[in-house]
PDB file of N, CA and C in Angstrom:
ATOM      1  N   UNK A   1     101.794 -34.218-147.195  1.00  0.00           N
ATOM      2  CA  UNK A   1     101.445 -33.088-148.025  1.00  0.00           C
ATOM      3  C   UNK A   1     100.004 -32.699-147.758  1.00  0.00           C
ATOM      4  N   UNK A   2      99.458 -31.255-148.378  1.00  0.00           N
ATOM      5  CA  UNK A   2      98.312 -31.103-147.952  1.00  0.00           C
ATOM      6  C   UNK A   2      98.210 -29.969-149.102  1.00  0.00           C
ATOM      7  N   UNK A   3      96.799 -30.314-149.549  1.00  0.00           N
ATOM      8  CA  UNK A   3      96.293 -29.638-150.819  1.00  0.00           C
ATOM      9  C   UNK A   3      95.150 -28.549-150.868  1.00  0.00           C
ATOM     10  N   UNK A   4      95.367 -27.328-150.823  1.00  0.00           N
ATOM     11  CA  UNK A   4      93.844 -26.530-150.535  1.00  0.00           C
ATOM     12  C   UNK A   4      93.086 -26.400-151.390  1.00  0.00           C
ATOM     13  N   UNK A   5      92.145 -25.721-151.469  1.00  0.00           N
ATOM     14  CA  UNK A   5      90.912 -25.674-152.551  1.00  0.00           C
ATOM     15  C   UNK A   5      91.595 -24.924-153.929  1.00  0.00           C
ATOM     16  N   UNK A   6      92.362 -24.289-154.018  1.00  0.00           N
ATOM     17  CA  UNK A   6      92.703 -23.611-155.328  1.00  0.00           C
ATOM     18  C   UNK A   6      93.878 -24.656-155.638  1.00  0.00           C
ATOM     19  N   UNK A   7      94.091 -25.851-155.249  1.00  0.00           N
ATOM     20  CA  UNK A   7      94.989 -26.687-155.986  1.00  0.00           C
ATOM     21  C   UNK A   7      96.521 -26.533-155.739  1.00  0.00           C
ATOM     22  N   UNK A   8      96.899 -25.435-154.747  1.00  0.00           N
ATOM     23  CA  UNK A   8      97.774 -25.513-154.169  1.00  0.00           C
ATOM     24  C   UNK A   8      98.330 -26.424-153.359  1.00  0.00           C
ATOM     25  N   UNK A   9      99.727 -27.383-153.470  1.00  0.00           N
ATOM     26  CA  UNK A   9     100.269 -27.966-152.999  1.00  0.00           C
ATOM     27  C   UNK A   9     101.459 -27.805-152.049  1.00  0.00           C
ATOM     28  N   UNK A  10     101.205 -28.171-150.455  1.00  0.00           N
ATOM     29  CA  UNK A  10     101.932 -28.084-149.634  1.00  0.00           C
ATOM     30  C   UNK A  10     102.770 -29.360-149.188  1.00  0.00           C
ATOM     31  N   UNK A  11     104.345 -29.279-149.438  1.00  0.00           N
ATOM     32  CA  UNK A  11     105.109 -30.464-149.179  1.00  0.00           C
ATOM     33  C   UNK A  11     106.190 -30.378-148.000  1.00  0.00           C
ATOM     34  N   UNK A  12     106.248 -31.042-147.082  1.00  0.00           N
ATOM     35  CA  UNK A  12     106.932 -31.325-146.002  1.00  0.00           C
ATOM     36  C   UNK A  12     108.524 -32.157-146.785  1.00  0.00           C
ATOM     37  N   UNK A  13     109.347 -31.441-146.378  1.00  0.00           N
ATOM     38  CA  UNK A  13     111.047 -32.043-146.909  1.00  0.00           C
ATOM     39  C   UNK A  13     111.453 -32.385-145.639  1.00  0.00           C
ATOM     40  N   UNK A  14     111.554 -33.067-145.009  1.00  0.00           N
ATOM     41  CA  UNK A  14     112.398 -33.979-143.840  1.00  0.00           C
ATOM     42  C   UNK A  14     113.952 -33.687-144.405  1.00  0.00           C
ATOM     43  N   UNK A  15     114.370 -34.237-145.204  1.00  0.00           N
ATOM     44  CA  UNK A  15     116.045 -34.351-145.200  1.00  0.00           C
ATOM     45  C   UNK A  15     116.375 -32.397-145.557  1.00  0.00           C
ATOM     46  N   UNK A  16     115.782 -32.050-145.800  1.00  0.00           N
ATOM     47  CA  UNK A  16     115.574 -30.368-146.497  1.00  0.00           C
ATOM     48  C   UNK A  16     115.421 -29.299-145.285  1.00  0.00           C
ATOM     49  N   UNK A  17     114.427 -29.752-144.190  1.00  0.00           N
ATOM     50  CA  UNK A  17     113.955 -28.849-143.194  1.00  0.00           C
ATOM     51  C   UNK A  17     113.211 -28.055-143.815  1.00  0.00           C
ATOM     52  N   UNK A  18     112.128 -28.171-144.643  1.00  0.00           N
ATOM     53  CA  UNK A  18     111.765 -27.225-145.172  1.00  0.00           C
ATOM     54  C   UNK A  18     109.893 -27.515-145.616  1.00  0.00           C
ATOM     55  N   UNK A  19     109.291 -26.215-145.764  1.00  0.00           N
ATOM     56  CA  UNK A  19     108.227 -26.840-146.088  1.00  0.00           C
ATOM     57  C   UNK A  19     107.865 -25.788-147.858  1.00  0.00           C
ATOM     58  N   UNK A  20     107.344 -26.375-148.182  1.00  0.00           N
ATOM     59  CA  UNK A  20     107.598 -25.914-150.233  1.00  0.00           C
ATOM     60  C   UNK A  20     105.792 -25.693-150.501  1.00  0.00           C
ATOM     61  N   UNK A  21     105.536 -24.680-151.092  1.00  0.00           N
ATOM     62  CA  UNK A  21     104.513 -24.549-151.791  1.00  0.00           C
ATOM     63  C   UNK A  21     104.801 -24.491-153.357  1.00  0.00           C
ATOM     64  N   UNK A  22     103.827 -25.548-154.080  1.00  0.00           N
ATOM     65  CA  UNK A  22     103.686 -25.005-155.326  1.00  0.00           C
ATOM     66  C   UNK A  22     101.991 -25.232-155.791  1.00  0.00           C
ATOM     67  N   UNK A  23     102.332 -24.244-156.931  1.00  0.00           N
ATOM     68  CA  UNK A  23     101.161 -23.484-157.258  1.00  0.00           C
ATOM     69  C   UNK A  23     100.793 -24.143-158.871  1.00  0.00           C
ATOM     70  N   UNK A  24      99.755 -24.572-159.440  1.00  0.00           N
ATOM     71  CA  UNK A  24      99.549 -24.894-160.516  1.00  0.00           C
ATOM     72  C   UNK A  24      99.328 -23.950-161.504  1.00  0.00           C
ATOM     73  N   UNK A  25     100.199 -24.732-162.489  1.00  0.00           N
ATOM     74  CA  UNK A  25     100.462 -23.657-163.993  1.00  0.00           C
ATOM     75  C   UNK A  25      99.994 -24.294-165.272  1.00  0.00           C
ATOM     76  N   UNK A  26      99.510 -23.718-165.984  1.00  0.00           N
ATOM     77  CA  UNK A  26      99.359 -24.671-167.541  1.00  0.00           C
ATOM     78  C   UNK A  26      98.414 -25.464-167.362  1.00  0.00           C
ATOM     79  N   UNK A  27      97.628 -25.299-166.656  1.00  0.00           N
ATOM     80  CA  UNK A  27      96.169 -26.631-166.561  1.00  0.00           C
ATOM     81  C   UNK A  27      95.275 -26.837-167.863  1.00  0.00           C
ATOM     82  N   UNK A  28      94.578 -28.017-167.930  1.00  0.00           N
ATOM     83  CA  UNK A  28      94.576 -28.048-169.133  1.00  0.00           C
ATOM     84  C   UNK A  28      93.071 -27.700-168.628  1.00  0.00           C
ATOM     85  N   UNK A  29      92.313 -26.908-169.532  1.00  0.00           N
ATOM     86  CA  UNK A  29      90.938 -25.858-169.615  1.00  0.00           C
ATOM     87  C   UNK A  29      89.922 -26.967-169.480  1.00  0.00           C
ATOM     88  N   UNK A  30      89.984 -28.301-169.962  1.00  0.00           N
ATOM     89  CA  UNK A  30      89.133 -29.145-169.844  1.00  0.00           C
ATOM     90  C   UNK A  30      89.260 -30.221-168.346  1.00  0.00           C
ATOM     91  N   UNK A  31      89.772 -29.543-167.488  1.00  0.00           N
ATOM     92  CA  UNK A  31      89.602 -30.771-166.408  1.00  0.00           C
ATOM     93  C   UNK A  31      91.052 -31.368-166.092  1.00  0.00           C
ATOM     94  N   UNK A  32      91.995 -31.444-167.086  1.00  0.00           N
ATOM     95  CA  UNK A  32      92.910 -32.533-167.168  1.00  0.00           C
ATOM     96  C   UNK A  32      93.904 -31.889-166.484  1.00  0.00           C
ATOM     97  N   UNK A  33      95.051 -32.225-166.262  1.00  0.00           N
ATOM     98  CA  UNK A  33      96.429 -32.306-165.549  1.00  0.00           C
ATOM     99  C   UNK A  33      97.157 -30.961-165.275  1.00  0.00           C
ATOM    100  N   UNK A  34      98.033 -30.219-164.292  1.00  0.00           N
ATOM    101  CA  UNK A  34      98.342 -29.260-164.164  1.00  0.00           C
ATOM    102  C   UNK A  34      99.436 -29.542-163.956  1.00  0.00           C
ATOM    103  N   UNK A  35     100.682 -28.419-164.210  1.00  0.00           N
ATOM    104  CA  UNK A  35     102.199 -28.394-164.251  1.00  0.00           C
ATOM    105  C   UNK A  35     102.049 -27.819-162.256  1.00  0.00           C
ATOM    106  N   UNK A  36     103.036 -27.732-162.092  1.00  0.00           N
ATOM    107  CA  UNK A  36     103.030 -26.948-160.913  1.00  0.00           C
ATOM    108  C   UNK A  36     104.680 -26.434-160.685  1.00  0.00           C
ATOM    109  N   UNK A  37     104.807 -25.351-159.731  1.00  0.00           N
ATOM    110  CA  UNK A  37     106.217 -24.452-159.574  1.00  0.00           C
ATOM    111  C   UNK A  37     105.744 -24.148-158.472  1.00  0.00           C
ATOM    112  N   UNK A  38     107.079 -23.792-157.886  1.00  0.00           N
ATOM    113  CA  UNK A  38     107.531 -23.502-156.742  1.00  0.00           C
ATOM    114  C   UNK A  38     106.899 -22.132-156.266  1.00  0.00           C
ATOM    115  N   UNK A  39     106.361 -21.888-155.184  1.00  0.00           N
ATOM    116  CA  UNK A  39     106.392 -20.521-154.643  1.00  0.00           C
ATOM    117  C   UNK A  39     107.676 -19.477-154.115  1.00  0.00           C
ATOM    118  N   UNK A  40     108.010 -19.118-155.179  1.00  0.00           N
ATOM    119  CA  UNK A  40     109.419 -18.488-154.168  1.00  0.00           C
ATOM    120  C   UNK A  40     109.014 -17.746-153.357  1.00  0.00           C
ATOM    121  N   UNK A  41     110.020 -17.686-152.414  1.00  0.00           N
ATOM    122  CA  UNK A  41     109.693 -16.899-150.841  1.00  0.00           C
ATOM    123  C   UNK A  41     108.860 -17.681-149.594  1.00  0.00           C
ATOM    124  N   UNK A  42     108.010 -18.700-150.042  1.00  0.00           N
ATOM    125  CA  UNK A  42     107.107 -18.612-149.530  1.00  0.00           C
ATOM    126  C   UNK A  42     107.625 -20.039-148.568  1.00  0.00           C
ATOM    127  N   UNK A  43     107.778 -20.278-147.317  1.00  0.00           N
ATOM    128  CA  UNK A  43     107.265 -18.840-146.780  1.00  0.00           C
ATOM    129  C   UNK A  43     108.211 -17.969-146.324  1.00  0.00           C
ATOM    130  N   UNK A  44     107.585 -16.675-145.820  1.00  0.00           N
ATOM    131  CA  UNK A  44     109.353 -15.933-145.845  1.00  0.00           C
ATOM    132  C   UNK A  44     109.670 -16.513-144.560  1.00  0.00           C
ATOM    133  N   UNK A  45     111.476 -16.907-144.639  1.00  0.00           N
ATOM    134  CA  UNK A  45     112.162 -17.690-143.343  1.00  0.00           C
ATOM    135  C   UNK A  45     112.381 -16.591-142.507  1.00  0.00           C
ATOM    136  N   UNK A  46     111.996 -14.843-142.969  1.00  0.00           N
ATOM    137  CA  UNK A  46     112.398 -13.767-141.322  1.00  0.00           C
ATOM    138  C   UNK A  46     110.846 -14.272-140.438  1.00  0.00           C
ATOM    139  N   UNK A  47     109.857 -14.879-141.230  1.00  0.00           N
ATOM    140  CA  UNK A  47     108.876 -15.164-140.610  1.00  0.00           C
ATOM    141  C   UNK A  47     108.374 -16.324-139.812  1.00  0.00           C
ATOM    142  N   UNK A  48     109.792 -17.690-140.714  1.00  0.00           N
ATOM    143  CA  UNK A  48     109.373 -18.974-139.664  1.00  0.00           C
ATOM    144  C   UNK A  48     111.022 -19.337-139.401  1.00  0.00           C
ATOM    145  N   UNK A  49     111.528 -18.291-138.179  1.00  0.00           N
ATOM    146  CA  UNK A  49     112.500 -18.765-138.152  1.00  0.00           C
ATOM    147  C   UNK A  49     112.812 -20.031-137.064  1.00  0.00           C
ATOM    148  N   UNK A  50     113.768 -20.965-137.406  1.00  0.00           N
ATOM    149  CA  UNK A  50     114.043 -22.197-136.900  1.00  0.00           C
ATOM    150  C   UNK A  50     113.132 -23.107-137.239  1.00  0.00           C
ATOM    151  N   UNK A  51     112.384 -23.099-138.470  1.00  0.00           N
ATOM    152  CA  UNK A  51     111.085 -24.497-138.733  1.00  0.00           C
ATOM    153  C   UNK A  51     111.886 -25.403-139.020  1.00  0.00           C
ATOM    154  N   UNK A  52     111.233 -26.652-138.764  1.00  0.00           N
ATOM    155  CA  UNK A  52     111.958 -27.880-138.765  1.00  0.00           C
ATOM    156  C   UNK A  52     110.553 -28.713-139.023  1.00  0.00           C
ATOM    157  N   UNK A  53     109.672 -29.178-140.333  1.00  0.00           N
ATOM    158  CA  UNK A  53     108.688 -29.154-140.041  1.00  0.00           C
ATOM    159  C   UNK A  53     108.559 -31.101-140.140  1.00  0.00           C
ATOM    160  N   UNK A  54     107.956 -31.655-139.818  1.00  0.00           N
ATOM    161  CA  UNK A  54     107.684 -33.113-139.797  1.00  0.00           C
ATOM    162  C   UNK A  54     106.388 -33.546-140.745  1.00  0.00           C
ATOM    163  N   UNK A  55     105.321 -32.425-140.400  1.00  0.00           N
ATOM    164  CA  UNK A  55     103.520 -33.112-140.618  1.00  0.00           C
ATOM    165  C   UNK A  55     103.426 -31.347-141.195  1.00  0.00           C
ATOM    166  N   UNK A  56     102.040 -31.999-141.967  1.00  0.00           N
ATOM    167  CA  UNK A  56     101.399 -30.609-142.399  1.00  0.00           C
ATOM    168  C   UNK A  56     100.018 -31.122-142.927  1.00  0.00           C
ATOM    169  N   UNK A  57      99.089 -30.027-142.308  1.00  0.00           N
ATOM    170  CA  UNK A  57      97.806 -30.173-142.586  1.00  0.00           C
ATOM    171  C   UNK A  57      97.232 -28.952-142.678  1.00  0.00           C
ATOM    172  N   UNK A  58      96.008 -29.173-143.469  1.00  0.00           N
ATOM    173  CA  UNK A  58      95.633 -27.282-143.991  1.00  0.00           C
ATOM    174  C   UNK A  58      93.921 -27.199-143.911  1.00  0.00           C
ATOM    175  N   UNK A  59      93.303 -26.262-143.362  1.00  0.00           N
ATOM    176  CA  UNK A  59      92.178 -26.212-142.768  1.00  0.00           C
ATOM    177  C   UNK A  59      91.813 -24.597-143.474  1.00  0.00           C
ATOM    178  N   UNK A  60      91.202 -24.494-144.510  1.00  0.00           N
ATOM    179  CA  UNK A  60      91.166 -23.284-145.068  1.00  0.00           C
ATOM    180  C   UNK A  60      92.327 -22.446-144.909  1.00  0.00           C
ATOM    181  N   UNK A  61      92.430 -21.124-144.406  1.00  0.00           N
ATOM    182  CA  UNK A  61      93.195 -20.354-144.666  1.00  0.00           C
ATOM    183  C   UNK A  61      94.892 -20.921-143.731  1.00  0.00           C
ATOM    184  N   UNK A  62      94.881 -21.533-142.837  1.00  0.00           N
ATOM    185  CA  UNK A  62      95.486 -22.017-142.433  1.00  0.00           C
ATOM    186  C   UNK A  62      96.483 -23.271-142.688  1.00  0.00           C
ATOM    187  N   UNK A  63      97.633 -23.127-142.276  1.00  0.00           N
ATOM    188  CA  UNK A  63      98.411 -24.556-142.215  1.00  0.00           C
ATOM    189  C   UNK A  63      98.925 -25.117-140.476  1.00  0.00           C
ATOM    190  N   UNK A  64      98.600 -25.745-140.353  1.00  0.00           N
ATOM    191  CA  UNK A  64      98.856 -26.728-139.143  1.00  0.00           C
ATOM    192  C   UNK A  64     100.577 -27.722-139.279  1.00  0.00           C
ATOM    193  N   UNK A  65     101.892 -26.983-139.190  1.00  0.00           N
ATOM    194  CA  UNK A  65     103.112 -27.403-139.124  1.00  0.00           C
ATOM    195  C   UNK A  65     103.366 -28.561-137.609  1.00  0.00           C
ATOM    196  N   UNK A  66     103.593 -29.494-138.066  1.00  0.00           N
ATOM    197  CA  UNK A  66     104.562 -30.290-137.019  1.00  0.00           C
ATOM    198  C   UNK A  66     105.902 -29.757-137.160  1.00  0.00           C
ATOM    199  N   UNK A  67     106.376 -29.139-136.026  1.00  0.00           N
ATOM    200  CA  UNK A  67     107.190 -28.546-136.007  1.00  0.00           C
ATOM    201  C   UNK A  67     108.403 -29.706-134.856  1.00  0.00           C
ATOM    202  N   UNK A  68     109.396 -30.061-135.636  1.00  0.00           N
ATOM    203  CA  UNK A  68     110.286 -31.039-134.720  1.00  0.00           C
ATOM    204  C   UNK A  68     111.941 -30.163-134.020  1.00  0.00           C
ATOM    205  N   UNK A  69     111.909 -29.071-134.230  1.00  0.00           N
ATOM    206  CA  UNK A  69     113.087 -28.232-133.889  1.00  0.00           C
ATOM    207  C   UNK A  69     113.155 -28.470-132.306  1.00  0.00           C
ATOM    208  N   UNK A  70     113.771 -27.220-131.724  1.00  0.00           N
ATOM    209  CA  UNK A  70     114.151 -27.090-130.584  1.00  0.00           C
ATOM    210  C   UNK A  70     112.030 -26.492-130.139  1.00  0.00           C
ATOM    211  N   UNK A  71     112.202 -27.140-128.775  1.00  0.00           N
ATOM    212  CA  UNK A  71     110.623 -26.782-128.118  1.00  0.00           C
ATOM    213  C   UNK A  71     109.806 -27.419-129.240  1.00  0.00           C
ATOM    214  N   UNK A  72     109.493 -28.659-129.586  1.00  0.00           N
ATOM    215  CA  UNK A  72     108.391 -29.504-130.884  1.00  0.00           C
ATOM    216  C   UNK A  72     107.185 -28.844-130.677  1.00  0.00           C
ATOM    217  N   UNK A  73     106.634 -28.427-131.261  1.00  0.00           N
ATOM    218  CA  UNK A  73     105.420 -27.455-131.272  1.00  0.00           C
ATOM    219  C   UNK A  73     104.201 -27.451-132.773  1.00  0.00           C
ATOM    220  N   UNK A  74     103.103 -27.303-132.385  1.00  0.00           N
ATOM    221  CA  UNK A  74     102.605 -27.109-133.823  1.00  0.00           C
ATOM    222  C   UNK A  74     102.455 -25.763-134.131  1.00  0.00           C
ATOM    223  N   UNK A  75     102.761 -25.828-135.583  1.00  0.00           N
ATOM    224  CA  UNK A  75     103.045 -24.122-135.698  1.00  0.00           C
ATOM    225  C   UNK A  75     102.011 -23.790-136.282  1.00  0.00           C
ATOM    226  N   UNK A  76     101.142 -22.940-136.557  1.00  0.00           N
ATOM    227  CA  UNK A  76     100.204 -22.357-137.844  1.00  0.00           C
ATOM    228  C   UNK A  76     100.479 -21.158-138.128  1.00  0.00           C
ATOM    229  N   UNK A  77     100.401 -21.554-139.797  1.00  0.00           N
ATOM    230  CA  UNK A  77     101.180 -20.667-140.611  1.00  0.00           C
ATOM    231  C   UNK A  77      99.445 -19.814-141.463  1.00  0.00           C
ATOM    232  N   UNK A  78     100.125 -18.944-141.910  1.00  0.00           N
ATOM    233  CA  UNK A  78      98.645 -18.039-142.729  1.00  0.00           C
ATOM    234  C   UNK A  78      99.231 -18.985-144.229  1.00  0.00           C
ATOM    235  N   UNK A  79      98.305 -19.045-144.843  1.00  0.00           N
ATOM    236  CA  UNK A  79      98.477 -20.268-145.812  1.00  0.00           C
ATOM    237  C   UNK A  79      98.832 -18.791-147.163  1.00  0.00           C
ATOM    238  N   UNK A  80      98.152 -17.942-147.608  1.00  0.00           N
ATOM    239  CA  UNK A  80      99.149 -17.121-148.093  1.00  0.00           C
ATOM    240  C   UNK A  80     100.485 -16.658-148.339  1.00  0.00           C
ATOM    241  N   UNK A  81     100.912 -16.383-147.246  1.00  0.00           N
ATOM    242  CA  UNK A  81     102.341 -15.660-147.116  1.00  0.00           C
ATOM    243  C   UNK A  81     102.873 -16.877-145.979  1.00  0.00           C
ATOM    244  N   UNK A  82     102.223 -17.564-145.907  1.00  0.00           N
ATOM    245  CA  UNK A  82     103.204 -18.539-144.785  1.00  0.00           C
ATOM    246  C   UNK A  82     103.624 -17.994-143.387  1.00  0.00           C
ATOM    247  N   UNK A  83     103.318 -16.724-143.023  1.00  0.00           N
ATOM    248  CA  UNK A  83     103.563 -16.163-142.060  1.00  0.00           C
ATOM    249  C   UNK A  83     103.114 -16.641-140.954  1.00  0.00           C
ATOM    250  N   UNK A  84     104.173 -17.292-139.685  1.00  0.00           N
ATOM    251  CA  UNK A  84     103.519 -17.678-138.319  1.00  0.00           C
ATOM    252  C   UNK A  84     102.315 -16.638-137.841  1.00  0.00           C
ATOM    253  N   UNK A  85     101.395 -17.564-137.232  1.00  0.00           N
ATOM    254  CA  UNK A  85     100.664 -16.669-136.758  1.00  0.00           C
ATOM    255  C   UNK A  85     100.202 -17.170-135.145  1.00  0.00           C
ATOM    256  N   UNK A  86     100.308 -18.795-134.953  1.00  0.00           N
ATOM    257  CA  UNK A  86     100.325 -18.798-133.792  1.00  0.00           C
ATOM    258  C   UNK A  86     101.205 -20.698-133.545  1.00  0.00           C
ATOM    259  N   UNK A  87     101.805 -20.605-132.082  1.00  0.00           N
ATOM    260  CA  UNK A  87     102.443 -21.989-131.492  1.00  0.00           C
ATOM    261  C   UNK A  87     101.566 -22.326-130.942  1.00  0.00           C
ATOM    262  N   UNK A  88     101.380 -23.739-131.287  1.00  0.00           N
ATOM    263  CA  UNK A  88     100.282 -24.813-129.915  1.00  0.00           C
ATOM    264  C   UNK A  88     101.509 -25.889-129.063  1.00  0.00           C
ATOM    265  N   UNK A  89     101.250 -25.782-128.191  1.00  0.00           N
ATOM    266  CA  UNK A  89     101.829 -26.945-127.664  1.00  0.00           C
ATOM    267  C   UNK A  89     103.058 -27.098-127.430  1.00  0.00           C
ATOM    268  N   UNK A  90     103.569 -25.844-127.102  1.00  0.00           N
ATOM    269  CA  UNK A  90     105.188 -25.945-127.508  1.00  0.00           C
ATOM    270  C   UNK A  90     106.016 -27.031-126.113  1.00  0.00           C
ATOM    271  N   UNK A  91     106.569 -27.565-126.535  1.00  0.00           N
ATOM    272  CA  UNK A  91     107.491 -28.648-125.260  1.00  0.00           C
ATOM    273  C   UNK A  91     106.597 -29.157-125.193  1.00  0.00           C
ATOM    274  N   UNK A  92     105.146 -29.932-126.025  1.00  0.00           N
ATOM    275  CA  UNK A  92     104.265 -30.591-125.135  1.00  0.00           C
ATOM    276  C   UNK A  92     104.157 -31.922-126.234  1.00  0.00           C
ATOM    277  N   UNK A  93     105.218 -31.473-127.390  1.00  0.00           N
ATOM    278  CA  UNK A  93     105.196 -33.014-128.324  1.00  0.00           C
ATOM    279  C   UNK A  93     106.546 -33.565-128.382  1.00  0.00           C
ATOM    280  N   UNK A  94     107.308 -34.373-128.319  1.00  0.00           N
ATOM    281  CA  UNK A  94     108.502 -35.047-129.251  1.00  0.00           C
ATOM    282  C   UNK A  94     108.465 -35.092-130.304  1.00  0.00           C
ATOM    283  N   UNK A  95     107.734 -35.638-131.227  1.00  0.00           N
ATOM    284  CA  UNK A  95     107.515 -35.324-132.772  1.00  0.00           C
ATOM    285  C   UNK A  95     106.293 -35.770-133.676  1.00  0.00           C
ATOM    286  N   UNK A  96     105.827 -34.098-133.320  1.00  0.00           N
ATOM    287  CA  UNK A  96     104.155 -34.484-133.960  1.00  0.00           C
ATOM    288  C   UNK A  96     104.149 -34.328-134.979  1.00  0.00           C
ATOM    289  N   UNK A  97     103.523 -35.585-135.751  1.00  0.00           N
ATOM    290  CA  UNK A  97     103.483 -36.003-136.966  1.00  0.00           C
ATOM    291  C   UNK A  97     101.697 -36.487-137.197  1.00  0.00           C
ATOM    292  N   UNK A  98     101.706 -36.848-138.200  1.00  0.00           N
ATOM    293  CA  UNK A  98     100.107 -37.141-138.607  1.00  0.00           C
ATOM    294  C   UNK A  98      98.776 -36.514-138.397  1.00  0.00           C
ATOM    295  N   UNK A  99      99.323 -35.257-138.486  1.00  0.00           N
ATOM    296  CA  UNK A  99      98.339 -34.127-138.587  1.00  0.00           C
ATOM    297  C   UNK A  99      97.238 -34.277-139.374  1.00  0.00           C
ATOM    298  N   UNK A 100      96.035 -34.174-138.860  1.00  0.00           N
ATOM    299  CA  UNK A 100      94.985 -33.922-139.954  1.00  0.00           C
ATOM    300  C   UNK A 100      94.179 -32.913-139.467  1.00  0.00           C
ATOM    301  N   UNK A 101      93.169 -32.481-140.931  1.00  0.00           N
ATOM    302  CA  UNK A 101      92.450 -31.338-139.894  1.00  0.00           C
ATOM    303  C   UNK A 101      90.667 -31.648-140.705  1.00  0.00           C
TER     304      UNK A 101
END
């Protein structure tokens, strides 16, 4: 998983194929604990089609996908809308995992 500065949470589903944003709700005004929900849509799948994601790491506006599908590739996604924006490495991993950034 990988957490950006506004407390947004990014989760990698292996058995799911999927990668899930949720967003914190109901925080408590003093510091303490936040609910969190799902981003629907996000990200849109006309935009990451065939993700298969393994690893995820997030570098400001960006997300860094281990991508394990057909051609293993790292994907980066716009951390907003989730929208691909560019492939690294495509055919050049088996299954990159342990992303950090």
């Amino acid at each position: 998983l990988a957490v950006s500065q506004d407390g947004d949470v990014f989760v990698v589903e292996l058995g799911n194929r999927r990668l899930q944003r949720f967003a914190p709700v109901d925080c408590d005004p003093e510091g303490g604990a936040c609910a969190y929900q799902p981003v629907a849509g996000w990200p849109a799948l006309e935009d990451t089609p065939g993700l298969d994601p393994l690893s995820v790491a997030l570098d400001g506006e960006r997300l860094y996908v281990g991508h394990q599908g057909d051609r293993p590739s790292i994907w980066v996604l716009e951390q907003a809308s989730g929208r691909l924006e560019a492939v690294l490495g495509e055919g050049a991993f088996e299954r990159p995992h342990g992303l950090f950034v």
